[in-house]
Protein backbone atom coordinates (compact mmCIF):
# COMPACT_ATOMS: atom_id res chain seq x y z
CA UNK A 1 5.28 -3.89 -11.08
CA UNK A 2 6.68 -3.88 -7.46
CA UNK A 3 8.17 -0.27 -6.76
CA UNK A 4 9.42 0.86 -3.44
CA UNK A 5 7.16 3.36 -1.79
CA UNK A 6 10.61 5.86 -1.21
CA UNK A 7 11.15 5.44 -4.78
CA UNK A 8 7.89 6.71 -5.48
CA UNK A 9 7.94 9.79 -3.47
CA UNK A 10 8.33 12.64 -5.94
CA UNK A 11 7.11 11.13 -8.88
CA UNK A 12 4.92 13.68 -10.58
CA UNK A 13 1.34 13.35 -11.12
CA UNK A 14 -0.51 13.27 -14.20
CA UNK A 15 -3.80 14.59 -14.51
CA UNK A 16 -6.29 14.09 -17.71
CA UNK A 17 -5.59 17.10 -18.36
CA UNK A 18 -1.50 18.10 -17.20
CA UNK A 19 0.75 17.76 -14.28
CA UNK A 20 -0.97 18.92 -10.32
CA UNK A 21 2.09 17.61 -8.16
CA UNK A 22 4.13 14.70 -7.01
CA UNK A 23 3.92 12.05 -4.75
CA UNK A 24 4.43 13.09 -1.31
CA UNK A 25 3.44 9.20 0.84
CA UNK A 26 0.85 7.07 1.01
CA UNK A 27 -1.85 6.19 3.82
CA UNK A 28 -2.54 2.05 3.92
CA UNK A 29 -4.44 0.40 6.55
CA UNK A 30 -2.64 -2.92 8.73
CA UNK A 31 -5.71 -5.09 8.08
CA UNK A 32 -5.63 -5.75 4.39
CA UNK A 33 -1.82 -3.60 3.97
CA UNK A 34 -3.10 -2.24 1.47
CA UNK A 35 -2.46 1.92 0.19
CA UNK A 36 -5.85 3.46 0.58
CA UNK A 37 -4.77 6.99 -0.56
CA UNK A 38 -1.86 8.24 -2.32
CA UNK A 39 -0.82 11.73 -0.78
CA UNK A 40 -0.04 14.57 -3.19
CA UNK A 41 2.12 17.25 -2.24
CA UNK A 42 0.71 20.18 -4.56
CA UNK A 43 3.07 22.83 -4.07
CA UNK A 44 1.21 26.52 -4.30
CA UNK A 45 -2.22 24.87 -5.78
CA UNK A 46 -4.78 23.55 -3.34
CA UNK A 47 -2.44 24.70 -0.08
CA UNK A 48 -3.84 24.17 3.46
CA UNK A 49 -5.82 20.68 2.58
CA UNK A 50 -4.54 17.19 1.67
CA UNK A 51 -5.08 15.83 -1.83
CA UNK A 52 -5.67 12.35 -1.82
CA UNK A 53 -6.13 9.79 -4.72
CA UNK A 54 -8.19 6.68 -4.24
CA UNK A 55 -6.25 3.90 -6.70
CA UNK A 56 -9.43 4.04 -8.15
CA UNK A 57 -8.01 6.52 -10.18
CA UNK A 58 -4.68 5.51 -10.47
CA UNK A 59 -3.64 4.30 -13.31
CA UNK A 60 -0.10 3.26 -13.19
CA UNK A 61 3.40 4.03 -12.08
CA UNK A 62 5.62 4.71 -15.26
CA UNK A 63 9.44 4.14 -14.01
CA UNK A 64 10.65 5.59 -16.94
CA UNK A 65 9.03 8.84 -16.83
CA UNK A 66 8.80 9.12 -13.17
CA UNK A 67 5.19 9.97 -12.93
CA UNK A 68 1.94 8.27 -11.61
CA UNK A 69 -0.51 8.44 -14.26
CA UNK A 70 -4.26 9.60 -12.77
CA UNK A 71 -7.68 9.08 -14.26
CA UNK A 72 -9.18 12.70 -13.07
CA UNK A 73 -8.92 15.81 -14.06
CA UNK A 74 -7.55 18.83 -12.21
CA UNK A 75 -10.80 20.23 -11.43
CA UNK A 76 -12.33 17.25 -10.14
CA UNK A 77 -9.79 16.97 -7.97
CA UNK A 78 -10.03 20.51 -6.73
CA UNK A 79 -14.17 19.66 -6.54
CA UNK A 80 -13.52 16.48 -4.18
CA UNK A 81 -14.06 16.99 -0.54
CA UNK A 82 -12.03 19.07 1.32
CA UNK A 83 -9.68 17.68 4.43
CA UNK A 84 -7.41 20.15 5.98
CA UNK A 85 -3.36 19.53 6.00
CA UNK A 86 -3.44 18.98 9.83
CA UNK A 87 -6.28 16.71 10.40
CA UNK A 88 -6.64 12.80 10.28
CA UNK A 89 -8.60 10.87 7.75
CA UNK A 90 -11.60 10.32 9.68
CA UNK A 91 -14.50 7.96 8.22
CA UNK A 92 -16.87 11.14 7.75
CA UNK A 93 -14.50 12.29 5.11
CA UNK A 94 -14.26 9.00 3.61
CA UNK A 95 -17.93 8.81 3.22
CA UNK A 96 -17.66 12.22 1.48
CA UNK A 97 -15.05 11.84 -0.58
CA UNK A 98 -16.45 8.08 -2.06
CA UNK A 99 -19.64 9.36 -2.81
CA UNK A 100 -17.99 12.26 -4.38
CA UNK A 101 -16.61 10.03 -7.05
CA UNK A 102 -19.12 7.12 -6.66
CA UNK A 103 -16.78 4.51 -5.79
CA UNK A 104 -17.20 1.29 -4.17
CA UNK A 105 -16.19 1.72 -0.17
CA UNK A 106 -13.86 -0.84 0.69
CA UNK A 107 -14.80 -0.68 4.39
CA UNK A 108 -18.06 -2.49 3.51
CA UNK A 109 -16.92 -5.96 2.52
CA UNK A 110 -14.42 -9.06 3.86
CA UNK A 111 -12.17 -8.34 1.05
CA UNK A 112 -9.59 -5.95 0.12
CA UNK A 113 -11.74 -3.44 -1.75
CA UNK A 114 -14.81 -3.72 0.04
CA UNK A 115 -16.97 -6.08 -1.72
CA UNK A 116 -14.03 -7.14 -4.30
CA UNK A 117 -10.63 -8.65 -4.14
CA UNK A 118 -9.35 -6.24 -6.56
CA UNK A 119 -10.08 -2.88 -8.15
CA UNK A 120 -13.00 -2.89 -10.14
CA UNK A 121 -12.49 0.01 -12.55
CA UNK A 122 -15.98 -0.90 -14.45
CA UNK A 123 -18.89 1.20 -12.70
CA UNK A 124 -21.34 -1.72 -14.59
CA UNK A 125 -19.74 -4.31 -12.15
CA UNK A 126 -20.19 -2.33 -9.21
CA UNK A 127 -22.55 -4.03 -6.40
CA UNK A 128 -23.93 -2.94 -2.82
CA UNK A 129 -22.32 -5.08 -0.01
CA UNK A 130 -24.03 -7.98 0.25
CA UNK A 131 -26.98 -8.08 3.31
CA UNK A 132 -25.44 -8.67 6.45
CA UNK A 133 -22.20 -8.31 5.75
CA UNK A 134 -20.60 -5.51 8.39
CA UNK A 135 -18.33 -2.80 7.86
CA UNK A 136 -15.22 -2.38 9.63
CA UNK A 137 -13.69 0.93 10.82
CA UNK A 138 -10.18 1.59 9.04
CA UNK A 139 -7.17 3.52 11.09
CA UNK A 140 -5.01 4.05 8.16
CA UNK A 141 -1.26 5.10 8.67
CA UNK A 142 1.50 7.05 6.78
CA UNK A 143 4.19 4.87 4.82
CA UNK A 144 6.18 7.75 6.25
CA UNK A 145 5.54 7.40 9.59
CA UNK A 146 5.88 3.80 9.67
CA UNK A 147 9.15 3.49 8.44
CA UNK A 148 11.74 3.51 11.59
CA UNK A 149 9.57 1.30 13.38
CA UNK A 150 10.88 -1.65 15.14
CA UNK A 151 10.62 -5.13 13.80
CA UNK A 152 10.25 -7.72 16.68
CA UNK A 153 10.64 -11.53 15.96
CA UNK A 154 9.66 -14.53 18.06
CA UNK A 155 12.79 -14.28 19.99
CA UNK A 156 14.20 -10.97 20.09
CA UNK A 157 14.80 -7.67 17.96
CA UNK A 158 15.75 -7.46 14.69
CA UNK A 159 16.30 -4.06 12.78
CA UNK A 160 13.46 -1.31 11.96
CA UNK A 161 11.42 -0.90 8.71
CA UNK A 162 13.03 1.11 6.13
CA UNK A 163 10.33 1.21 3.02
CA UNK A 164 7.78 -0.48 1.69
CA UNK A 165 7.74 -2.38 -1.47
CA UNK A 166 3.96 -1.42 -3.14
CA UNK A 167 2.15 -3.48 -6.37
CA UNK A 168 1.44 -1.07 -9.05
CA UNK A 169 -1.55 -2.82 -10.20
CA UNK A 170 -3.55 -3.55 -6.87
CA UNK A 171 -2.12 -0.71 -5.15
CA UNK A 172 -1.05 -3.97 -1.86
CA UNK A 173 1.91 -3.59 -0.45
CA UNK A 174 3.42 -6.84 -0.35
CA UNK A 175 6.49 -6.16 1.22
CA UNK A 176 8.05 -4.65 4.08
CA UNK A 177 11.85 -3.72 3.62
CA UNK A 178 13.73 -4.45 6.77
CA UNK A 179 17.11 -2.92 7.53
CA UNK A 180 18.59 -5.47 10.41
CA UNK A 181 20.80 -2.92 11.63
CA UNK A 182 23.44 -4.51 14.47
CA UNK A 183 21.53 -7.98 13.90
CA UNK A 184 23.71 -8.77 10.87
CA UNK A 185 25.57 -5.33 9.62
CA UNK A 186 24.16 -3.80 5.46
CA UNK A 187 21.80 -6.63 5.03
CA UNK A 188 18.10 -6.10 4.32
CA UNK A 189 15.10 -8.60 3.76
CA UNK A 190 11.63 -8.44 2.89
CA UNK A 191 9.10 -9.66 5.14
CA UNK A 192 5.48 -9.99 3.66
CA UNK A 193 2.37 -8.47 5.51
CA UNK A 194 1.18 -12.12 5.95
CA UNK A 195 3.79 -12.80 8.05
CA UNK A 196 2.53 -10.24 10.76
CA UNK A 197 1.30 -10.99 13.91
CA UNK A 198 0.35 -7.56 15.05
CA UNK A 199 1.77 -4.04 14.84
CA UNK A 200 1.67 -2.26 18.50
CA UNK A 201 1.25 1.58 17.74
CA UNK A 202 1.80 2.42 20.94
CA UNK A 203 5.11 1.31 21.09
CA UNK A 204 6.29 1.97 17.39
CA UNK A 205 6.44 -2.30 16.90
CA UNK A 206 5.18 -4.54 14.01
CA UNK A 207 5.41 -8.69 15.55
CA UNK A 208 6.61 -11.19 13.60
CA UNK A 209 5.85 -14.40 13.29
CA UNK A 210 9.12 -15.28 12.53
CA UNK A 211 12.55 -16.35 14.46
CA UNK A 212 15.62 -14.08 13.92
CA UNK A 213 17.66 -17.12 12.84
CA UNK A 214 14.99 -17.44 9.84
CA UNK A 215 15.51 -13.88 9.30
CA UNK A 216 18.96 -14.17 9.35
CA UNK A 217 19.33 -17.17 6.81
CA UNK A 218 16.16 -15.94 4.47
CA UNK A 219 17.75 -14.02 0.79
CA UNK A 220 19.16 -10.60 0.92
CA UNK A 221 17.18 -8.17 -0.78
CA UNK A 222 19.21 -5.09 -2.38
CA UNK A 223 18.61 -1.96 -3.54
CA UNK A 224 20.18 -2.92 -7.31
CA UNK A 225 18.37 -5.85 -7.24
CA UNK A 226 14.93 -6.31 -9.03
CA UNK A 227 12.37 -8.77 -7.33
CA UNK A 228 11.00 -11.07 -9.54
CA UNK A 229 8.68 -13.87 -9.19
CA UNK A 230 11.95 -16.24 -8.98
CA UNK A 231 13.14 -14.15 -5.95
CA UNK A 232 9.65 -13.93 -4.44
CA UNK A 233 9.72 -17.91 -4.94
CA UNK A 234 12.90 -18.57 -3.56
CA UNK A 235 11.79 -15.89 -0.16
CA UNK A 236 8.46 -17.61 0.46
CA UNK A 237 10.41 -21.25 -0.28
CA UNK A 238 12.86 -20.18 2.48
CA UNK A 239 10.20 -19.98 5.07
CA UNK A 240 7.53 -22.63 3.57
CA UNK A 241 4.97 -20.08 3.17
CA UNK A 242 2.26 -19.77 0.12
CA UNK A 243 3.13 -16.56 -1.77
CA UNK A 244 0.23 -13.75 -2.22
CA UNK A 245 -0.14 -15.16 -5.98
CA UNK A 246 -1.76 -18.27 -5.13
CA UNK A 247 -4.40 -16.20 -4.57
CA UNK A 248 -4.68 -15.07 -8.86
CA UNK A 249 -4.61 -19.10 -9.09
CA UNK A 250 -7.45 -19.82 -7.49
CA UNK A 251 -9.59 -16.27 -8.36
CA UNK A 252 -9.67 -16.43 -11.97
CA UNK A 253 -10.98 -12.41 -11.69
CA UNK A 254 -7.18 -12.05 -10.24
CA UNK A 255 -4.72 -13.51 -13.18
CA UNK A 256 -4.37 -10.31 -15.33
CA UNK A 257 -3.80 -7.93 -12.54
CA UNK A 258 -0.54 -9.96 -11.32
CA UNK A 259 0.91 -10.77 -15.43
């Protein structure tokens, strides 16, 4: 299911074994745009560090309960490695905290998990990166801290990111939300990662290969509205683009995680 990341925020959190916290945002990196770590905000237990989950152990988002459902228990969450509230999520602690758990590092790989497209939940499928094949050095970035940031077409400025709209199952976000502001007054549209050229930190900008008058003519996404696969059709029709499920056509491995 596709769920907005502000949605999200303040969902409580499931343990194996009761509730540690809600959702506070989520860290994603802008090579695969895909959520790396969800952030917990845990109140008066575990104060001073971050709590991250790895999707690894997420199991799913239940809208109807408004919880995320996760695959550890409270004291092996209070047993993973330690980062501090203040500090970045540097590689050193990512080392720590995968071996912690023994999951695959998706640094070490061309695909989206590492050496997978997808999450591989079984440890019996679990492989070393293949020989030769380098690792590349994350920068991941807060789904809070991204929002407000400019959106830039081909030809000119066209409203600021307002949310992100994250996959439940693979844990991608597949969607930004864009608010054009002055552009066109109330409406909003969904621009897919794929559609990125770059995003310039620096100055607070994601590119877009895309002109405003595309933009401006592509379906109006609204808050009431739910997106399904006929709206993502129509969206990636509008600009002739292949949609990120052609990818579950042609990986076999893919098809249940996007039914």
């Amino acid at each position: 299911m596709l769920n907005k990341a502000k949605t999200l925020k303040g969902y409580k959190l499931d343990s194996l074994d009761g509730e540690f916290g809600e959702v506070k945002e989520f860290y994603f990196d802008d090579r695969h745009w895909t959520v790396r770590y969800l952030v917990a905000n845990t109140g008066n237990w575990l104060t001073g560090r971050q709590v991250l989950i790895s999707p690894y152990a997420l199991v799913a988002a239940i809208k109807a309960e408004e919880h995320v459902a996760v695959n550890l228990t409270k004291k092996q969450i209070e047993a993973s490695p330690s980062l501090n509230s203040d500090k970045p999520v540097s590689r050193q602690f990512e080392v720590s905290y995968y071996g912690h758990y023994g999951w695959p590092m998706y640094w070490n790989g061309p695909y989206m998990r590492g050496t997978y497209p997808y999450i591989a939940r079984d440890p019996e499928t679990w492989k070393s990166p293949a020989q030769g094949e380098k690792a590349w050095d994350p920068l991941l970035r807060s789904t809070d801290a991204v929002s407000g940031y400019e959106i830039q077409a081909l030809d000119g400025e066209i409203g600021h990111v307002e949310d992100f709209i994250i996959d439940d199952q693979t844990w991608a976000i597949r969607y930004l939300v864009v608010a054009t502001r002055n552009c066109w007054p109330g409406k909003k549209v969904l621009v897919s990662p794929q559609w990125i050229e770059r995003v310039s930190w620096s100055e607070s900008k994601v590119f877009i290969n895309l002109s405003r008058e595309a933009i401006k003519q592509s379906p109006e996404y609204t808050e009431e509205a739910l997106i399904t696969r006929d709206y993502e059709e129509g969206l990636h029709g509008h600009y002739q683009l292949e949609g990120y499920w052609a990818e579950s056509a042609q990986r076999p491995e893919l098809v249940h995680l996007n039914k």
